[in-house]
N, C-alpha and C. Protein backbone atom coordinates (compact mmCIF):
# COMPACT_ATOMS: atom_id res chain seq x y z
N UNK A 1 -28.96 -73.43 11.39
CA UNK A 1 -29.17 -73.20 9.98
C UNK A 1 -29.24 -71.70 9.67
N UNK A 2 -29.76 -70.86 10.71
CA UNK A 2 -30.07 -69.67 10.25
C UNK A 2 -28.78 -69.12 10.50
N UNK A 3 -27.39 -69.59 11.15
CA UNK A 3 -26.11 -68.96 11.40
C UNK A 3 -25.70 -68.73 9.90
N UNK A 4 -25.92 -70.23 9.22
CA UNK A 4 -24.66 -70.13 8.37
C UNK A 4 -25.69 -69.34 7.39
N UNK A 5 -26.65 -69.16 7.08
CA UNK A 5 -27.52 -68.77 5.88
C UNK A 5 -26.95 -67.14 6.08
N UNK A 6 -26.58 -66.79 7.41
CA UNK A 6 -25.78 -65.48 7.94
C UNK A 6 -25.08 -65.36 7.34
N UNK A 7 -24.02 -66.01 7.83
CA UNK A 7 -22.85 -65.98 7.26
C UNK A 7 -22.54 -66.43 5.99
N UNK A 8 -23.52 -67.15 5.26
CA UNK A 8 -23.14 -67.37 4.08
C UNK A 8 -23.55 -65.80 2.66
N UNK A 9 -24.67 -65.41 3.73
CA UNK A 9 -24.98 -63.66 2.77
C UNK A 9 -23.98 -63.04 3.02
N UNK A 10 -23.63 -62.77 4.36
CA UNK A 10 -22.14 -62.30 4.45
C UNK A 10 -21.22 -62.03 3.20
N UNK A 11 -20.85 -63.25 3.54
CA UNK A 11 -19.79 -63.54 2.96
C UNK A 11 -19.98 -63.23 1.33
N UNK A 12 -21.17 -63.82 1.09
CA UNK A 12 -21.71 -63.30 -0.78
C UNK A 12 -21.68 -61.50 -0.78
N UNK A 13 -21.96 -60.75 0.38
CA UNK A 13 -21.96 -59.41 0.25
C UNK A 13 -20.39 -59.05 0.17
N UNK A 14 -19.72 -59.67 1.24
CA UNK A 14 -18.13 -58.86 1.42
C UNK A 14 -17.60 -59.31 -0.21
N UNK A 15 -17.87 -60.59 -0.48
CA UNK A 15 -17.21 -60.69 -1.49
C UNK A 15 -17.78 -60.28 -3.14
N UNK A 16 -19.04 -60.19 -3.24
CA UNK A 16 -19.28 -59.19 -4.18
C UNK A 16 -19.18 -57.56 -4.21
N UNK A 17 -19.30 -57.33 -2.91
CA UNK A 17 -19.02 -56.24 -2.61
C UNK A 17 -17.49 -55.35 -2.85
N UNK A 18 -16.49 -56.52 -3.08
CA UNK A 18 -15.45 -55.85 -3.16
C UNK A 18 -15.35 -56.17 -4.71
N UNK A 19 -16.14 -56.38 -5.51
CA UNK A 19 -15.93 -56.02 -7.23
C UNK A 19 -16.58 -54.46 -7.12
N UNK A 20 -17.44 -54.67 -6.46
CA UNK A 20 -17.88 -52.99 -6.84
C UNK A 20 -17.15 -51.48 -6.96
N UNK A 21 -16.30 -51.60 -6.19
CA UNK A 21 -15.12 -50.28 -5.73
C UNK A 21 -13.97 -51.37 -6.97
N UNK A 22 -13.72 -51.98 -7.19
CA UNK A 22 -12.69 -52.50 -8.56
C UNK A 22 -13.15 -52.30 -9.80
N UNK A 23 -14.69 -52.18 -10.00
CA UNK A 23 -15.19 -51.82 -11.09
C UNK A 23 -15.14 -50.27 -11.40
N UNK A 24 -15.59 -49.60 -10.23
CA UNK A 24 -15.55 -47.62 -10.33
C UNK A 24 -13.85 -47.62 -10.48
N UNK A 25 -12.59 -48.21 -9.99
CA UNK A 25 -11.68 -47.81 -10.00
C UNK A 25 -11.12 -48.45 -11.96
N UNK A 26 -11.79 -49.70 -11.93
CA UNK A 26 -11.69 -50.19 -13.32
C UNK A 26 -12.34 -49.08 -14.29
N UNK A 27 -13.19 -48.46 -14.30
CA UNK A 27 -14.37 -47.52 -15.34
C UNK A 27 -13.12 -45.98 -15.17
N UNK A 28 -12.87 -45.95 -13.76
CA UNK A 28 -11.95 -44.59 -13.80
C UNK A 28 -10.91 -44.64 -14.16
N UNK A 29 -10.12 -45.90 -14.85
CA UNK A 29 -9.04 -45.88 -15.34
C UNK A 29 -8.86 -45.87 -16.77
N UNK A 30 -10.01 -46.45 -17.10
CA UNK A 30 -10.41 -46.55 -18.71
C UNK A 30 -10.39 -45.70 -19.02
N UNK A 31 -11.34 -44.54 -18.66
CA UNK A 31 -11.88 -43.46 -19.33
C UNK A 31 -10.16 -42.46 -20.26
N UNK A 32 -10.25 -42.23 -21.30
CA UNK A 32 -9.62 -41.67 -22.05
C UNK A 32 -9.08 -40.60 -21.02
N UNK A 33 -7.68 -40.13 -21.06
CA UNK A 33 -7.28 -39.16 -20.29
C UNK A 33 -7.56 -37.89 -21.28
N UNK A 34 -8.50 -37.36 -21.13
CA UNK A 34 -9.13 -36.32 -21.60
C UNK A 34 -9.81 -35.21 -20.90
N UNK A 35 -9.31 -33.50 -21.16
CA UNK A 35 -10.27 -32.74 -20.26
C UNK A 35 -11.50 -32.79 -19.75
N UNK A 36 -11.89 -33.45 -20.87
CA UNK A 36 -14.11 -33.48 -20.81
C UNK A 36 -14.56 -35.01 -19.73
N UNK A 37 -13.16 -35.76 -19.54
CA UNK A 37 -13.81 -36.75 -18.85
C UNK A 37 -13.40 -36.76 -17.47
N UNK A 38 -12.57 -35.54 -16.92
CA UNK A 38 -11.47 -35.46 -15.65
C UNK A 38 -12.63 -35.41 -14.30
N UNK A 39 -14.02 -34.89 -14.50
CA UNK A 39 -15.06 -34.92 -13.21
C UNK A 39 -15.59 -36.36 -13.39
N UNK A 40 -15.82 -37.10 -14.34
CA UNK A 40 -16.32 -38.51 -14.29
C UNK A 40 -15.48 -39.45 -13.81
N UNK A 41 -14.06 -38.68 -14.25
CA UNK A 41 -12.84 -39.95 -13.66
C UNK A 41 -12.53 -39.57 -12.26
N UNK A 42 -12.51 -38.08 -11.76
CA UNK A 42 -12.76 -38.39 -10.22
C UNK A 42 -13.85 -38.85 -9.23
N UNK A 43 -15.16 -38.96 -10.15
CA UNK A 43 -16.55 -39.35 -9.21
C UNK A 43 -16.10 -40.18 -9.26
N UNK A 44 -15.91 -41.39 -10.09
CA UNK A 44 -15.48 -42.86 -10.34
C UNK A 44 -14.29 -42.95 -9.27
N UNK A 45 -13.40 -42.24 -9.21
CA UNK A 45 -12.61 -42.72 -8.12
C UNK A 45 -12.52 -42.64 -6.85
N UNK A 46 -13.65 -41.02 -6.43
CA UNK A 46 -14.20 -41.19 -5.06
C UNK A 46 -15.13 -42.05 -4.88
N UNK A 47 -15.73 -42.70 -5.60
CA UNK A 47 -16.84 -43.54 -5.49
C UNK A 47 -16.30 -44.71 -5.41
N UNK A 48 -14.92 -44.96 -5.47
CA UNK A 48 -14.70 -46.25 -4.81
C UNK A 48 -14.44 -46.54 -3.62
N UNK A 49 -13.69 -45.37 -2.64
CA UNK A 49 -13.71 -45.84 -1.35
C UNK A 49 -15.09 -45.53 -0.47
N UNK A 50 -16.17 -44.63 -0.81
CA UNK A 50 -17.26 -45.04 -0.60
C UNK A 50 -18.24 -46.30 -0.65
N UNK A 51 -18.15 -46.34 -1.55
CA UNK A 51 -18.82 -47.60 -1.59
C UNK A 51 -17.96 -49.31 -1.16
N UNK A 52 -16.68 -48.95 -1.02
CA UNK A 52 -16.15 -49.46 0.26
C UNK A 52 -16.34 -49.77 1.56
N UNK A 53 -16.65 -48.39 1.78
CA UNK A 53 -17.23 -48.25 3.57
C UNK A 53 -18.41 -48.95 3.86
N UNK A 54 -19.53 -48.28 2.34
CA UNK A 54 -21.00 -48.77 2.68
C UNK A 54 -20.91 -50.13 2.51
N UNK A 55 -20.02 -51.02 1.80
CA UNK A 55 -20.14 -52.34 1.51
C UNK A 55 -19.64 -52.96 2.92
N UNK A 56 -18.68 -52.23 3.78
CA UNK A 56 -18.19 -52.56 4.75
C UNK A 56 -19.10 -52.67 6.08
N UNK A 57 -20.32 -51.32 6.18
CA UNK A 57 -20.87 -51.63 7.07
C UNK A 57 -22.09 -52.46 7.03
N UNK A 58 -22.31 -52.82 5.72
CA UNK A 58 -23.67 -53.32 5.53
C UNK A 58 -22.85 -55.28 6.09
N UNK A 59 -21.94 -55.55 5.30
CA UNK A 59 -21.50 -57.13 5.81
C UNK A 59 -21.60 -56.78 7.41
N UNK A 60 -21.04 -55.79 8.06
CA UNK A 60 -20.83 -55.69 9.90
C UNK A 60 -22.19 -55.82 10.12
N UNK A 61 -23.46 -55.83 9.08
CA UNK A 61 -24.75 -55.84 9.77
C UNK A 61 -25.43 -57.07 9.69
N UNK A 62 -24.43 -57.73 8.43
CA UNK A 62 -25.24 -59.06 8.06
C UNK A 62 -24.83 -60.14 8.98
N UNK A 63 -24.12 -60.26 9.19
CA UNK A 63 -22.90 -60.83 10.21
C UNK A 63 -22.95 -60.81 12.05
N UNK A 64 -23.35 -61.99 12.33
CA UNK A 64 -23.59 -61.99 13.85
C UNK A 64 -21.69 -62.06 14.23
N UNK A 65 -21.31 -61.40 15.08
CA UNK A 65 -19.90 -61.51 15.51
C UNK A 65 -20.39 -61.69 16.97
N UNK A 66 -19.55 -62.68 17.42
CA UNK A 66 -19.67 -63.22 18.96
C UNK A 66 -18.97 -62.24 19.57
């Protein structure tokens, strides 16, 4: 029972986890192509493959792999 309750957070992390980096890349695409918004639209877009990685290693932690 306690495998799948594993793998079932898992799996709720990898897969919520990958709206998060679609949302910063969704918010950085919106933003008006405008001078005043060009540092918000690149945090927003480095901040998606970050929070990629961290979403990546946190499932490698939730996750028993044989």
């Amino acid at each position: 029972m306690a495998d799948l309750l594993n793998s079932t957070l898992g799996f709720n992390v990898f897969v919520l986890g990958l709206l998060l980096p679609l949302g910063f890349l969704f918010a950085s695409w919106s933003l008006p192509r405008q001078q005043r918004n060009n540092d918000r639209r690149l945090l927003l877009a480095l901040a998606a493959p970050v929070s990629l990685l961290l979403v990546f290693l946190l499932f490698r932690g939730l996750v028993d792999w044989p």
